[in-house]
C-alpha atoms as a PDB file:
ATOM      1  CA  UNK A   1       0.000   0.000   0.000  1.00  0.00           C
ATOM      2  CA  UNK A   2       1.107   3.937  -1.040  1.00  0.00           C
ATOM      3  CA  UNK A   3       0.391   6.894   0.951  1.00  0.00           C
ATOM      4  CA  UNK A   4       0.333   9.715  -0.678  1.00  0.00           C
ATOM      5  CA  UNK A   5       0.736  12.631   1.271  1.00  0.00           C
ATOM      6  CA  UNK A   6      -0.099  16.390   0.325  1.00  0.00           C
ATOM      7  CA  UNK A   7       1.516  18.952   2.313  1.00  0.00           C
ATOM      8  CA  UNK A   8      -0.312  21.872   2.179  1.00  0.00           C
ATOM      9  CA  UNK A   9      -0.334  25.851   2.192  1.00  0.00           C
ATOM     10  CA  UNK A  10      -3.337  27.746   1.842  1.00  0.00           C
ATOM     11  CA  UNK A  11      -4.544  30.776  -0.484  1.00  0.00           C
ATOM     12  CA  UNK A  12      -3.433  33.461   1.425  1.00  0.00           C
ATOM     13  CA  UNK A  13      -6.752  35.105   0.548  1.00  0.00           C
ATOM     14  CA  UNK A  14      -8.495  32.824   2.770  1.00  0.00           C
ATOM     15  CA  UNK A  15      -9.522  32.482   6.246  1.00  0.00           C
ATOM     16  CA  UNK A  16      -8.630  28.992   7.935  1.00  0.00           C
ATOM     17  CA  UNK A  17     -11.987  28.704   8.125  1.00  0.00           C
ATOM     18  CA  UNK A  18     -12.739  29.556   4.260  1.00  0.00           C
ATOM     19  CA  UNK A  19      -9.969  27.476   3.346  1.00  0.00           C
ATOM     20  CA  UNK A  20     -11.213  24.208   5.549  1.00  0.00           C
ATOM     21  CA  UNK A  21     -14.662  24.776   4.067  1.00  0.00           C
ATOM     22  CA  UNK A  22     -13.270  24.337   0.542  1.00  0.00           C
ATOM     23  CA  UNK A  23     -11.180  21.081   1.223  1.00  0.00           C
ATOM     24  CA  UNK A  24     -13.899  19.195   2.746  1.00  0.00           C
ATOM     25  CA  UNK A  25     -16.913  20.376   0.908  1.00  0.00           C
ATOM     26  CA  UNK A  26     -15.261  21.385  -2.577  1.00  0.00           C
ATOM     27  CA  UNK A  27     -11.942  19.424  -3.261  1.00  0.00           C
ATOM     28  CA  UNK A  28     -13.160  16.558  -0.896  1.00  0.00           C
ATOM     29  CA  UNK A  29     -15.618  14.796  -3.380  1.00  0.00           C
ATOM     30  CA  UNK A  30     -13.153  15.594  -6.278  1.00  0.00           C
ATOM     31  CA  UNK A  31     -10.418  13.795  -5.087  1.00  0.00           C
ATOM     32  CA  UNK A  32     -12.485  11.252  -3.125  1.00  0.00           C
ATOM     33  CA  UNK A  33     -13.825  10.374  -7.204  1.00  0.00           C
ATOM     34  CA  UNK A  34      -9.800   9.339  -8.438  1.00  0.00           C
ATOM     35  CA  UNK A  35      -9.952   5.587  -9.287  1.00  0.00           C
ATOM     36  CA  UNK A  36      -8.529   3.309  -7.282  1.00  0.00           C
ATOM     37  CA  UNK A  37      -8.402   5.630  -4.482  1.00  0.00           C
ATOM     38  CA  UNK A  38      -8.347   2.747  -1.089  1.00  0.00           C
ATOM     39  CA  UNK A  39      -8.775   5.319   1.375  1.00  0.00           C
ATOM     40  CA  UNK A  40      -8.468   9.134   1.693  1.00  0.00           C
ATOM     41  CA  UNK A  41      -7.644  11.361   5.384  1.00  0.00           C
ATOM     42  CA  UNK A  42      -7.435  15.297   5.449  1.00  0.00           C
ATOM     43  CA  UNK A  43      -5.991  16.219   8.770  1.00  0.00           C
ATOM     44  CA  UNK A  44      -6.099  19.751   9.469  1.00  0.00           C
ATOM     45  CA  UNK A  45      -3.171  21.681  11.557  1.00  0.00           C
ATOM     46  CA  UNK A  46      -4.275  23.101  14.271  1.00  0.00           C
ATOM     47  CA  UNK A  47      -0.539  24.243  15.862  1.00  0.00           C
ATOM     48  CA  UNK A  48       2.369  23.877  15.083  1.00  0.00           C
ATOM     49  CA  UNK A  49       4.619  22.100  17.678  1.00  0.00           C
ATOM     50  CA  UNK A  50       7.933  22.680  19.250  1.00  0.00           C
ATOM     51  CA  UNK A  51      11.046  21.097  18.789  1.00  0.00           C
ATOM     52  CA  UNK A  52      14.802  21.095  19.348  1.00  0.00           C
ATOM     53  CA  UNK A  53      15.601  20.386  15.976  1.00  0.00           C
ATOM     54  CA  UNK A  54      12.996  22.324  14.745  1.00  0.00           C
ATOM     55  CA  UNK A  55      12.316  22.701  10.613  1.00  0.00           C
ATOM     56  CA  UNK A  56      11.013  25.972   8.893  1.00  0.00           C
ATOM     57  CA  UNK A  57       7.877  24.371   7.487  1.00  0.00           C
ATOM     58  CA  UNK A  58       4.486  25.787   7.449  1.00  0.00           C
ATOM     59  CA  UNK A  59       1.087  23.432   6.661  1.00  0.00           C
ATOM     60  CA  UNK A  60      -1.947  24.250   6.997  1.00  0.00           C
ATOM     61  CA  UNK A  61      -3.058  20.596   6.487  1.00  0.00           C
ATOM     62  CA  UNK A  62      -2.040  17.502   5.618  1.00  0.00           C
ATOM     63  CA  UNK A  63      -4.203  15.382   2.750  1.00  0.00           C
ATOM     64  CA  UNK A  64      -3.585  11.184   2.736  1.00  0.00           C
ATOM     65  CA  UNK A  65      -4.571   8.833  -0.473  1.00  0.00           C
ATOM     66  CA  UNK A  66      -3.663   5.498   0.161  1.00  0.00           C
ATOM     67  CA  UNK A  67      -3.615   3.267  -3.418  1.00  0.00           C
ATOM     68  CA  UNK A  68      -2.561  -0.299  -3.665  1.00  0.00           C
ATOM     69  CA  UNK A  69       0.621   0.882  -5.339  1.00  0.00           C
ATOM     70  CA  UNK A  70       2.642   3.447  -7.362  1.00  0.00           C
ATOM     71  CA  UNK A  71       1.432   1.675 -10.766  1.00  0.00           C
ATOM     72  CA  UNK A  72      -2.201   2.581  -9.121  1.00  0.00           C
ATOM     73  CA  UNK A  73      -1.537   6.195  -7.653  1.00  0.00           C
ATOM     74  CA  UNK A  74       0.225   7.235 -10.873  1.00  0.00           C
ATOM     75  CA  UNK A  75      -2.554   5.826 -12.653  1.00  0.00           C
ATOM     76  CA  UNK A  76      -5.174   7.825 -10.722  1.00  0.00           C
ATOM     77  CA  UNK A  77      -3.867  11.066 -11.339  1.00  0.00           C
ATOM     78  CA  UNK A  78      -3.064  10.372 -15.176  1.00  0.00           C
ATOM     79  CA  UNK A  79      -7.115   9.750 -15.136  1.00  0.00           C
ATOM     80  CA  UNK A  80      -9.526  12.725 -16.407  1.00  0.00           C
ATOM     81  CA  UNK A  81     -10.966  12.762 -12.606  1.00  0.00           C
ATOM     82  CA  UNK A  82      -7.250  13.434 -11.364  1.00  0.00           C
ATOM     83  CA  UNK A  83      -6.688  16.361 -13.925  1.00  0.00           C
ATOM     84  CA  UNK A  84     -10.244  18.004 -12.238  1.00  0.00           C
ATOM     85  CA  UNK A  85      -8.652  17.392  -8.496  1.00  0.00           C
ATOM     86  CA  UNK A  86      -5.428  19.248  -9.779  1.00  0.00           C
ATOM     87  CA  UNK A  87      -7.356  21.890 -11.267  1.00  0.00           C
ATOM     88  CA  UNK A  88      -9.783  22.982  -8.301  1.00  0.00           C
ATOM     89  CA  UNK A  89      -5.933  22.567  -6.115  1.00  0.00           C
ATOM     90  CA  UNK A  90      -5.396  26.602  -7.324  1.00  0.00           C
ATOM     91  CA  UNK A  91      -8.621  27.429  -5.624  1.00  0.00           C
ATOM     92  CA  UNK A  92      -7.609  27.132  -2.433  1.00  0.00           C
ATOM     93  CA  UNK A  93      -4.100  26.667  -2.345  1.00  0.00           C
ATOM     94  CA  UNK A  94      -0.981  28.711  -2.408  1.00  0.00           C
ATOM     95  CA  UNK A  95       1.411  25.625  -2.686  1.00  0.00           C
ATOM     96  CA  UNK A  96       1.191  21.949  -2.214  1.00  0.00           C
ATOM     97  CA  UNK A  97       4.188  19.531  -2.548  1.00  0.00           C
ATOM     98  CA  UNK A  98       3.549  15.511  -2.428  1.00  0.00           C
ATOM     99  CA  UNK A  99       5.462  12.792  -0.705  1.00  0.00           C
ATOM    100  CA  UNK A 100       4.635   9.269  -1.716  1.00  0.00           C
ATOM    101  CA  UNK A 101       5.281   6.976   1.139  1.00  0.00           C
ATOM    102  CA  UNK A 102       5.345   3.367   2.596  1.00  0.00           C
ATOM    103  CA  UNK A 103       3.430   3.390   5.763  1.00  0.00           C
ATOM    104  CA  UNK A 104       4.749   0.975   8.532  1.00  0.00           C
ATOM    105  CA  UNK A 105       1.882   1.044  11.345  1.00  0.00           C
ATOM    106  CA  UNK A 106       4.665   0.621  14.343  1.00  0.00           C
ATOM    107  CA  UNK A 107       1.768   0.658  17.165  1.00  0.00           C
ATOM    108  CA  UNK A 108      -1.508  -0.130  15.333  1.00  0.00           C
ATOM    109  CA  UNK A 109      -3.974   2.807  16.450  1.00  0.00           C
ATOM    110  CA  UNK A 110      -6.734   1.916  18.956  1.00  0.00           C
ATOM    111  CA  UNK A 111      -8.875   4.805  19.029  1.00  0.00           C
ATOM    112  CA  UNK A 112     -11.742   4.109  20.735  1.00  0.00           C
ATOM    113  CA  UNK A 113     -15.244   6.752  20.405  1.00  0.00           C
ATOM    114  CA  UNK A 114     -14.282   9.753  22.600  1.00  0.00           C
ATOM    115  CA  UNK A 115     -11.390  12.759  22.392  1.00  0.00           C
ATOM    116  CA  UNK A 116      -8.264  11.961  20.995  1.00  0.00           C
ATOM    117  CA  UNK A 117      -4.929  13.705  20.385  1.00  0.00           C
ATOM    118  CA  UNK A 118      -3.110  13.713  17.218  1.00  0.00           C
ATOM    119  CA  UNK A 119       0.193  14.803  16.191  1.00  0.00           C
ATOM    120  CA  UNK A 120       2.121  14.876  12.671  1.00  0.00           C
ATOM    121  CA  UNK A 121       5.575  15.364  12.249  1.00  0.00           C
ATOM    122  CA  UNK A 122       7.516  16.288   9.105  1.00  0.00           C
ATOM    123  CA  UNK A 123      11.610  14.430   9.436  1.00  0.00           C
ATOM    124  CA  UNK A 124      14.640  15.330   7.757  1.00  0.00           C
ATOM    125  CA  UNK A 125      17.526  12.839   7.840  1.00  0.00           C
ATOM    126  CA  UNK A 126      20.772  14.481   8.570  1.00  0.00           C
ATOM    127  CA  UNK A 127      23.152  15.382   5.104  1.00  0.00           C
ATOM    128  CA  UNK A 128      25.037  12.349   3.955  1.00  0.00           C
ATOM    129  CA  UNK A 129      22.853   9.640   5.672  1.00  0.00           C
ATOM    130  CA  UNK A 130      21.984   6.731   2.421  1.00  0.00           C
ATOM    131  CA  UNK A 131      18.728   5.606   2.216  1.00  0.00           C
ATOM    132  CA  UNK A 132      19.784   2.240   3.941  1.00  0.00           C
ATOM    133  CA  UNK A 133      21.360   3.852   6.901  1.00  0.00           C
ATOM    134  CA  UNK A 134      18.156   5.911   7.306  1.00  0.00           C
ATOM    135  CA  UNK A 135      15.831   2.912   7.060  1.00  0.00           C
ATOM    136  CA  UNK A 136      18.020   1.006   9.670  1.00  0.00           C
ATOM    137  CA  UNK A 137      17.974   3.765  11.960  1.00  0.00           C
ATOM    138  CA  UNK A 138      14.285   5.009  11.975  1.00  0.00           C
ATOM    139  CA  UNK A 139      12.328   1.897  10.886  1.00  0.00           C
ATOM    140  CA  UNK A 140      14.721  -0.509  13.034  1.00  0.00           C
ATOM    141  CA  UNK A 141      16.099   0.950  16.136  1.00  0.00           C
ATOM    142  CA  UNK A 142      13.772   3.603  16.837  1.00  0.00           C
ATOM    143  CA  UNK A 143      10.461   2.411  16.346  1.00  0.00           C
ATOM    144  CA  UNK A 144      11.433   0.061  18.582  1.00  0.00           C
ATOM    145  CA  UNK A 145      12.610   2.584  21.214  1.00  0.00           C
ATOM    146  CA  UNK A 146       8.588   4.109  20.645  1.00  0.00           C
ATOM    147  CA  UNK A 147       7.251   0.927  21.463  1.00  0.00           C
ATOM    148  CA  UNK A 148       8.149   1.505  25.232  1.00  0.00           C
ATOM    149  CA  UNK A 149       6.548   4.969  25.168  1.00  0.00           C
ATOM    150  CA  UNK A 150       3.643   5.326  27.612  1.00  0.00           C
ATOM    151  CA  UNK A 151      -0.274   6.513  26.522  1.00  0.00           C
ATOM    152  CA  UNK A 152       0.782   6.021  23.191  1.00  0.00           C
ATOM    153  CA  UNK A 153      -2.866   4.816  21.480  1.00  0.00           C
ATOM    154  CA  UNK A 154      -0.878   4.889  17.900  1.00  0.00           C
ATOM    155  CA  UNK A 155       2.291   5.108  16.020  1.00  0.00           C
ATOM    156  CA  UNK A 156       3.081   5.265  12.341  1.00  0.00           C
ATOM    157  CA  UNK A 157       6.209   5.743   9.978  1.00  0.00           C
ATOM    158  CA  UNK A 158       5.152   6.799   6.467  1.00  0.00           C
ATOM    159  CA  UNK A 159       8.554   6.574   4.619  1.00  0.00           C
ATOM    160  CA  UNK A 160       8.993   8.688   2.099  1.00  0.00           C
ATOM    161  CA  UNK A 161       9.570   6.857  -1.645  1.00  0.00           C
ATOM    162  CA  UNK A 162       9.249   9.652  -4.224  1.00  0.00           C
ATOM    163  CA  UNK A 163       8.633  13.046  -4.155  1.00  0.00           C
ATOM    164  CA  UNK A 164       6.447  15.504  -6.100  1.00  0.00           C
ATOM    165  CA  UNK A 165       6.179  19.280  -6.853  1.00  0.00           C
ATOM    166  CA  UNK A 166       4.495  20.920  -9.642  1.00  0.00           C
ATOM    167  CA  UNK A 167       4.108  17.670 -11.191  1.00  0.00           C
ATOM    168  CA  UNK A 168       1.958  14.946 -10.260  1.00  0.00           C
ATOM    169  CA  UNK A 169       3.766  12.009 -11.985  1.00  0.00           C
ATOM    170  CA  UNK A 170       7.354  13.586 -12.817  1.00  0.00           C
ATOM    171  CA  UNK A 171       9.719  13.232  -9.549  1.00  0.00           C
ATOM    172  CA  UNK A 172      10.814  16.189  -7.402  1.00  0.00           C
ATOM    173  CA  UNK A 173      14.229  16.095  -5.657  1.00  0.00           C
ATOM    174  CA  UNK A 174      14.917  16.237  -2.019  1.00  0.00           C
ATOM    175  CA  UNK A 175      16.119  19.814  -2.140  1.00  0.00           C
ATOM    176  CA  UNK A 176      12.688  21.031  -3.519  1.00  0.00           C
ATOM    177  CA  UNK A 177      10.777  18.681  -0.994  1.00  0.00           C
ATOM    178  CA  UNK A 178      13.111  18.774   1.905  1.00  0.00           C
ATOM    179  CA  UNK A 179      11.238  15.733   3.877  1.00  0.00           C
ATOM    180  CA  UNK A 180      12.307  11.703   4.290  1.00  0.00           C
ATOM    181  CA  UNK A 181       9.597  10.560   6.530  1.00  0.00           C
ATOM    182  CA  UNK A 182       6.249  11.795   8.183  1.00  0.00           C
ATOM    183  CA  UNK A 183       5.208  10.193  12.017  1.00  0.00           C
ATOM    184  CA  UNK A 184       1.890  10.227  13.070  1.00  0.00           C
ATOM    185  CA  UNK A 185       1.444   9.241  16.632  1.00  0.00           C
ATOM    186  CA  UNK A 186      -2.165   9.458  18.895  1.00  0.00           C
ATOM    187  CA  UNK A 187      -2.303  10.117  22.732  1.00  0.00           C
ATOM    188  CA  UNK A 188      -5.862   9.794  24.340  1.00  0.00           C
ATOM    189  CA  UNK A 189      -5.440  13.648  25.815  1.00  0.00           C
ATOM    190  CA  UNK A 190      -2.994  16.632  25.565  1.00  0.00           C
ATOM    191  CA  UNK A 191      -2.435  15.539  29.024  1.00  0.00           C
ATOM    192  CA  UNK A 192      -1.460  12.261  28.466  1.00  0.00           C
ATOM    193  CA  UNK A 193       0.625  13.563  25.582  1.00  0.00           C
ATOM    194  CA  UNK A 194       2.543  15.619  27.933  1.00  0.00           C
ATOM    195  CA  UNK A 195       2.946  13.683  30.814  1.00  0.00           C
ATOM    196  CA  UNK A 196       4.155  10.720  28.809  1.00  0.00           C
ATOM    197  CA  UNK A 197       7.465  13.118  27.625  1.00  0.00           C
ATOM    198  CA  UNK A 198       8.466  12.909  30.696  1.00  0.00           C
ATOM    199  CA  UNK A 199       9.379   9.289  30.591  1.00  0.00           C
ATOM    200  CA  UNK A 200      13.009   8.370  30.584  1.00  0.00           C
ATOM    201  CA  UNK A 201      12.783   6.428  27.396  1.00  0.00           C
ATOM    202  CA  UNK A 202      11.296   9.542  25.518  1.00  0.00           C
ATOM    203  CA  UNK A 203      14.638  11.282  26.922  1.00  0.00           C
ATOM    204  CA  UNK A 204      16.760   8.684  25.259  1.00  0.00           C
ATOM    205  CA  UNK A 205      14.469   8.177  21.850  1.00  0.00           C
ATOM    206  CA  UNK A 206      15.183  12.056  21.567  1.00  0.00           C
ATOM    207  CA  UNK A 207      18.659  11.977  22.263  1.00  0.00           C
ATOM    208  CA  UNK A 208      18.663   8.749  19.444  1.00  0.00           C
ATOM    209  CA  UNK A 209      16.860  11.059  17.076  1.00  0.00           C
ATOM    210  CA  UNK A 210      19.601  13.957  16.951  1.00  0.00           C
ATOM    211  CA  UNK A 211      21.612  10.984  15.390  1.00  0.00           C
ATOM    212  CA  UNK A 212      20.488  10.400  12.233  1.00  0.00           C
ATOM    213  CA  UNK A 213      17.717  13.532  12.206  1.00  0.00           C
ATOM    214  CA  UNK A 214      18.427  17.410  10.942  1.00  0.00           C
ATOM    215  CA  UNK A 215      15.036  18.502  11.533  1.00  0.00           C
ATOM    216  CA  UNK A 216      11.601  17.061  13.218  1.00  0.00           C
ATOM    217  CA  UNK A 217       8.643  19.383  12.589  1.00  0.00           C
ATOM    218  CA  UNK A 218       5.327  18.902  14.645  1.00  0.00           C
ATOM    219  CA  UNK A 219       1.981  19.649  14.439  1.00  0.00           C
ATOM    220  CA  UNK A 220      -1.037  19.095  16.361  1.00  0.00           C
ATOM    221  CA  UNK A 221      -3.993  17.837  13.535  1.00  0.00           C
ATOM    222  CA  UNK A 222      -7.759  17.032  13.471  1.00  0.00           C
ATOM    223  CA  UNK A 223      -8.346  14.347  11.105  1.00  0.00           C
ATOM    224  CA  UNK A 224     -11.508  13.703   9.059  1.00  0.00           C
ATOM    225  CA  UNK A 225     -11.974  10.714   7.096  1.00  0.00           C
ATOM    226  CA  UNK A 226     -13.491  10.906   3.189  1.00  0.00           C
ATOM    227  CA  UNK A 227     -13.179   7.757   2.215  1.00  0.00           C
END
């Protein structure tokens, strides 16, 4: 399965609010119509997040397409429903660069009905590090250091494959997409969220992370599901 992520800026002649309005009720059922399309998330930013290696990005939401493949995705954007998606993207957006990625659900999320806390995070392997070494470090030795994390309802690594800016099929180099993974973890309560970062082993997963990361970029998101 391929995620494809949009990261996304917003018209600056809309409010957040305008600009929310249009994704869900506008460019929602457009892109919810691209074939083969397995499931599709838009998760909103609320905040951005803190961090000691902080990056210089600023979302105002992150869109999700999951296809069976990159034959599929590729395909679904090629298709005259994906050309209408692209079109209606100037609408409401100032900018939106793509990451495809291969999504490794680390703690499988258990949300059950009531409040939950979600948090995204953009990562940026430090200059030098080959893809292997990257893989190793992240998708080896510290998802494993996340599975001793306390409160934590949910953990994912979507690791990014191919990039994508101003073209939806034609490949987009690291420079112009600066991003090698995206983290989405779940917490029952900002509370909860908080109190578990005080946890030794979140001490020693951050110190791990300065290793082999340049930047970590979070934001707080409310997700809606379209399909």
């Amino acid at each position: 399965m391929i995620a494809r992520f949009g990261l996304l800026r917003r018209h600056p002649a809309l409010s957040p609010e305008a600009f929310a309005h249009h994704w869900h009720d506008v460019h929602g059922p457009l892109a919810a119509a691209l074939p083969g399309l397995r499931a599709y998330f838009q998760h909103r930013v609320l905040e951005k997040g803190s961090h000691a290696i902080l990056g210089d990005w600023t979302l105002d939401g992150f869109s999700e397409l999951h296809f069976d493949d990159m034959a599929s995705m590729k395909a679904a954007f090629a298709a005259p429903s994906g050309g209408e998606a692209k079109k209606d993207l100037g609408e409401f957006l100032a900018e939106v660069k793509l990451v495809a990625c291969e999504k490794h659900a680390v703690i499988p999320a258990r949300l059950d009905p009531g409040p939950v806390v979600k948090r995204m995070s953009l990562i940026r392997r430090i200059p030098g590090l080959s893809d292997a070494d990257f893989r190793r470090e992240w998708l080896g030795v510290h998802s494993g250091m996340m599975k001793q994390w306390p409160d934590v309802l949910g953990y994912n690594q979507n690791l990014v494959v191919d990039r994508y800016f101003r073209s939806n099929t034609e490949s987009a180099t690291p420079d112009e997409v600066p991003v090698d993974g995206i983290v989405e973890i779940w917490f029952a309560s900002d509370a909860r969220m908080k109190a578990a970062h005080a946890a030794p082993i979140v001490a020693a997963t951050m110190a791990h992370a300065r290793e082999f990361l340049s930047e970590i970029t979070p934001f707080l998101v409310e997700t809606r599901r379209i399909v």
